[in-house]
C-alpha atoms as a PDB file:
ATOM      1  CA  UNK A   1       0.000   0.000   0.000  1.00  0.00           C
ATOM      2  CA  UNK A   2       1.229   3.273  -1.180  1.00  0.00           C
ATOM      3  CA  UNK A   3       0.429   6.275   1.309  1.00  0.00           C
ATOM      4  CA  UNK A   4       0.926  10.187   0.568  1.00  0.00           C
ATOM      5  CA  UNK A   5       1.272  12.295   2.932  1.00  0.00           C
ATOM      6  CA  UNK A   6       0.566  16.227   2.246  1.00  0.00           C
ATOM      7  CA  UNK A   7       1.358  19.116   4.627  1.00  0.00           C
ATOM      8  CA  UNK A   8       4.237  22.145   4.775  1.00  0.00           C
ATOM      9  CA  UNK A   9       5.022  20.664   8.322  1.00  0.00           C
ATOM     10  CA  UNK A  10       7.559  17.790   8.785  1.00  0.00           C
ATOM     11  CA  UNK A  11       5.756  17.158  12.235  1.00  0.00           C
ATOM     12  CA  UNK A  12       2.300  17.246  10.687  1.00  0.00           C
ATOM     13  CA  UNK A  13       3.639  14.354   8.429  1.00  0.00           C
ATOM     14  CA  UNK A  14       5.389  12.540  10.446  1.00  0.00           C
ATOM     15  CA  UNK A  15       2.004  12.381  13.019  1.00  0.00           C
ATOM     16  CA  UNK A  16       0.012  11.429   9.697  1.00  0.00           C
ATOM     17  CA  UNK A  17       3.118   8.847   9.045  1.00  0.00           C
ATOM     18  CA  UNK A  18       2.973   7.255  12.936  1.00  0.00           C
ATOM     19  CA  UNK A  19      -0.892   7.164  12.481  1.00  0.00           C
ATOM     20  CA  UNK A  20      -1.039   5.177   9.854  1.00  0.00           C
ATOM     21  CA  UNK A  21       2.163   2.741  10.514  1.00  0.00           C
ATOM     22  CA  UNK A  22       0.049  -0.175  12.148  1.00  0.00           C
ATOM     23  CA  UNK A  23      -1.304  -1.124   8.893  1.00  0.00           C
ATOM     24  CA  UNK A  24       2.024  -1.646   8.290  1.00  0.00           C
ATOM     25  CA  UNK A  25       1.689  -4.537  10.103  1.00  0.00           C
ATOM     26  CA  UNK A  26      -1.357  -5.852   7.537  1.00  0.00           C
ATOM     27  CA  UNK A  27       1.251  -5.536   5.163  1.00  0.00           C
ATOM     28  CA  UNK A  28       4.216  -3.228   3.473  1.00  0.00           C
ATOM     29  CA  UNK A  29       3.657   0.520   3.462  1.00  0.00           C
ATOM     30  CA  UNK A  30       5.132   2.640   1.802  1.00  0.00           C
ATOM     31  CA  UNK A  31       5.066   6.380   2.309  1.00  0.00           C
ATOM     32  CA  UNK A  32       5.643   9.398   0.092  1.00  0.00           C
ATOM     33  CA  UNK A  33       5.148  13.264   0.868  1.00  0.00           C
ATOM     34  CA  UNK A  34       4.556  16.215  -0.853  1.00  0.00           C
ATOM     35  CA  UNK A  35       5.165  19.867   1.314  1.00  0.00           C
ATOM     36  CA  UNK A  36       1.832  21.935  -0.655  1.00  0.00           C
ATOM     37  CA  UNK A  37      -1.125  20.860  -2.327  1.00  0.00           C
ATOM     38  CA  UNK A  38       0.293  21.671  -6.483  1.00  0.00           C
ATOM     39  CA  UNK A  39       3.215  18.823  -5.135  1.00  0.00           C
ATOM     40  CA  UNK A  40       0.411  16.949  -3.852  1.00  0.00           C
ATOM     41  CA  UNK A  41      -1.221  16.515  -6.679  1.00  0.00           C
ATOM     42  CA  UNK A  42       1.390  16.105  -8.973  1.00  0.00           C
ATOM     43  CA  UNK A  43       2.949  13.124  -6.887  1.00  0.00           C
ATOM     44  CA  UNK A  44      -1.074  12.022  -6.396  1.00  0.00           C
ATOM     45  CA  UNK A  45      -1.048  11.441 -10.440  1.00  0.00           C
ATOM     46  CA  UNK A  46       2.893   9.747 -10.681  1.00  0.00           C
ATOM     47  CA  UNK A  47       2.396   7.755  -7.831  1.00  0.00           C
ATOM     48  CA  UNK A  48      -1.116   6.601  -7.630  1.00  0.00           C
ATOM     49  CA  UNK A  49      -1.306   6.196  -3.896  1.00  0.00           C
ATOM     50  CA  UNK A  50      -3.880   4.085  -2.387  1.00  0.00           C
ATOM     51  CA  UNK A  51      -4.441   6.722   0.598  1.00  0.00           C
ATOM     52  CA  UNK A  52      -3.741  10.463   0.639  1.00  0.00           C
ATOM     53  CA  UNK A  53      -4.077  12.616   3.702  1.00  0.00           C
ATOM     54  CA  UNK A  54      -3.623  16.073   2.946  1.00  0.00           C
ATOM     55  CA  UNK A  55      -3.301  18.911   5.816  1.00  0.00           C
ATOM     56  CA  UNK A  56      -5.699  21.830   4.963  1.00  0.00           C
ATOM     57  CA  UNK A  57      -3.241  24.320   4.199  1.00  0.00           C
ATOM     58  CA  UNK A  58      -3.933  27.964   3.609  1.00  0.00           C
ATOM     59  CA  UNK A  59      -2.735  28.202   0.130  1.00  0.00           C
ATOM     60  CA  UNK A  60      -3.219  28.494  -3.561  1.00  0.00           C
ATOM     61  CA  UNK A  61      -3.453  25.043  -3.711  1.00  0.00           C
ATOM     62  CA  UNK A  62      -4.325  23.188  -0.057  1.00  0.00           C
ATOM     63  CA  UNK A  63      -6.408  19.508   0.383  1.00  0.00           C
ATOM     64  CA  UNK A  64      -9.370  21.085  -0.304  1.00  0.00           C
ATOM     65  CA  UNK A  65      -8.383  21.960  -3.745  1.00  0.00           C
ATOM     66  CA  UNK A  66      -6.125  18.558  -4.116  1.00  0.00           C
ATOM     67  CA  UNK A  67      -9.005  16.800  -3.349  1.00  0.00           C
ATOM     68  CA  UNK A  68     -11.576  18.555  -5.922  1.00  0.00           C
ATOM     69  CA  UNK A  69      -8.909  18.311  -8.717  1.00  0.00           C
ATOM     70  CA  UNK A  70      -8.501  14.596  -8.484  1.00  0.00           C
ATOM     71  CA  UNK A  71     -11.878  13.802  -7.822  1.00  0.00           C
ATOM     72  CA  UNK A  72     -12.749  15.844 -10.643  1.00  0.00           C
ATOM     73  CA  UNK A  73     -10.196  15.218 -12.941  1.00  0.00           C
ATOM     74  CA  UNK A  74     -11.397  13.317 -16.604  1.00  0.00           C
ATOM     75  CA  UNK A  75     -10.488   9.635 -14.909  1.00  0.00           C
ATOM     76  CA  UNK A  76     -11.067  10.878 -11.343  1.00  0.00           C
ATOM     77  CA  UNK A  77      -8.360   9.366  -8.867  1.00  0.00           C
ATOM     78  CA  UNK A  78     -10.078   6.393  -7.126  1.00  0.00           C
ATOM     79  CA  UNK A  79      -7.873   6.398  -4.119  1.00  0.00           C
ATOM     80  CA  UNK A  80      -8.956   7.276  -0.286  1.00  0.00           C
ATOM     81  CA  UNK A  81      -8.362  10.826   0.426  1.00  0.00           C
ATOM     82  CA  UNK A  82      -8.965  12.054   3.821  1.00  0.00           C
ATOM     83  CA  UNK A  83      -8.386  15.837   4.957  1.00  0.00           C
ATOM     84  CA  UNK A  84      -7.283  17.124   8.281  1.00  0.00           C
ATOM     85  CA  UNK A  85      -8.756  20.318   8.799  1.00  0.00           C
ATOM     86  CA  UNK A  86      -8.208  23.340  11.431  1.00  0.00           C
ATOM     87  CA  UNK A  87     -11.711  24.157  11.734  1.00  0.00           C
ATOM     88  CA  UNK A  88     -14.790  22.306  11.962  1.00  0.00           C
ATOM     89  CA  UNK A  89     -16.870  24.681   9.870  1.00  0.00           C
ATOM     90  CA  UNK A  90     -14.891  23.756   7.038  1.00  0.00           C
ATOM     91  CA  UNK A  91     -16.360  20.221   7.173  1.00  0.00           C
ATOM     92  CA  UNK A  92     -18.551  20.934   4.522  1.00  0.00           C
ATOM     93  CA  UNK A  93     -15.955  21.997   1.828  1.00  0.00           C
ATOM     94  CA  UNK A  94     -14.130  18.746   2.557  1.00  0.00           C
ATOM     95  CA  UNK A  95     -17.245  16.679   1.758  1.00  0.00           C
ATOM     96  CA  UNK A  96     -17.758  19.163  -1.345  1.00  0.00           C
ATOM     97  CA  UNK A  97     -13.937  18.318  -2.303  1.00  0.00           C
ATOM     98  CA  UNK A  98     -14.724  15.199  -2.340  1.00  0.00           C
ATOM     99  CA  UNK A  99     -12.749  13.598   0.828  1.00  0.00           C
ATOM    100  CA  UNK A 100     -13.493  10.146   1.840  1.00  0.00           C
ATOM    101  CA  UNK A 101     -12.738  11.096   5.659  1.00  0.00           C
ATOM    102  CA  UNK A 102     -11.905  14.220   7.419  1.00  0.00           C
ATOM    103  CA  UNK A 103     -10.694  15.493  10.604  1.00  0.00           C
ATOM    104  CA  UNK A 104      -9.983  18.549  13.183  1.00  0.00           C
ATOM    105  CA  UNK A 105      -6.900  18.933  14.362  1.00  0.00           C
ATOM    106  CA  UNK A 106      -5.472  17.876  16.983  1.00  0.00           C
ATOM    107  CA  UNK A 107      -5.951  14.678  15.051  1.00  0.00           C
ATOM    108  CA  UNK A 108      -6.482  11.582  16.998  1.00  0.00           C
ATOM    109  CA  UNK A 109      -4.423   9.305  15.566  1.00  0.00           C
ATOM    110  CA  UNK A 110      -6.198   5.900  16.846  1.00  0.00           C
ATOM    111  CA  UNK A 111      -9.441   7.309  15.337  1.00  0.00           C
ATOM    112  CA  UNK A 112      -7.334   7.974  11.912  1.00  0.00           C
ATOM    113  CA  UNK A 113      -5.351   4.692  11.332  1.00  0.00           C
ATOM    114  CA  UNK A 114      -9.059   3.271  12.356  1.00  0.00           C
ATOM    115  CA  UNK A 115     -10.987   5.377   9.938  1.00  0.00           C
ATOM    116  CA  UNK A 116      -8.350   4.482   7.274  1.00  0.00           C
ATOM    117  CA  UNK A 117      -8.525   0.908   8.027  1.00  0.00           C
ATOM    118  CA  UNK A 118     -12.300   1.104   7.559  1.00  0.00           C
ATOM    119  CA  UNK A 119     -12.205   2.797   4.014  1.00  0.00           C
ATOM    120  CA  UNK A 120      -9.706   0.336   2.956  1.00  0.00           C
ATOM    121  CA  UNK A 121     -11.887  -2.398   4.061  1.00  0.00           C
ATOM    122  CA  UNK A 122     -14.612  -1.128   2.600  1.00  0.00           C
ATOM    123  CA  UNK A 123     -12.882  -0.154  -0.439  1.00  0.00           C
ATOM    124  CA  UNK A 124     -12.003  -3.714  -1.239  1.00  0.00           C
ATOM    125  CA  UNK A 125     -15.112  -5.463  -0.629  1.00  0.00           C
END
């Protein structure tokens, strides 16, 4: 399982990174990062990750607009993408991106390897 991680912070990613490492126990994963959402995407479309979890960045190009340009793109990325967001409000842009999962930081990270787990699961059935 391929897993990109999105965010201008090293410690952001590297929480994302430790949040998802027990699945690494369901099998090899294998984890590559972009620092803005135009990266993001761009690594999204070489790559073809099987998860992305993008921070919501204020920027020309944050998860919220990663999300809504592969979901939207002509053969829409069919990958999980879940969004961490700094406010709660913004919920409903995530869904309108087109994000599997979101959540407000702090970020649980039990409630996101579960969360990813699930979609995975649920992915492949």
């Amino acid at each position: 399982m391929k897993v990109l991680l999105v965010s201008p912070d090293p410690e952001t990613r590297e929480m994302m990174q430790l949040a998802v490492a027990d699945l690494a126990r369901e099998g090899d994963v294998e984890f590559v990062e972009a620092t803005n959402g135009e990266l993001g995407i761009r690594r999204a479309w070489k790559d073809i990750p099987d998860v992305v979890i993008a921070d919501e960045i204020a920027s020309r190009a944050g998860a919220f607009a990663l999300a809504h340009e592969l979901r939207g793109a002509p053969e829409p990325f069919d990958g999980l993408i879940v969004i961490l967001l700094d406010r709660r409000h913004d919920s409903w842009l995530a869904k309108w991106s087109g994000a599997d999962a979101w959540f407000v930081k702090p970020v649980d990270p039990f409630a996101l390897t579960e969360k990813v787990r699930e979609l995975l699961e649920k992915a492949s059935a």
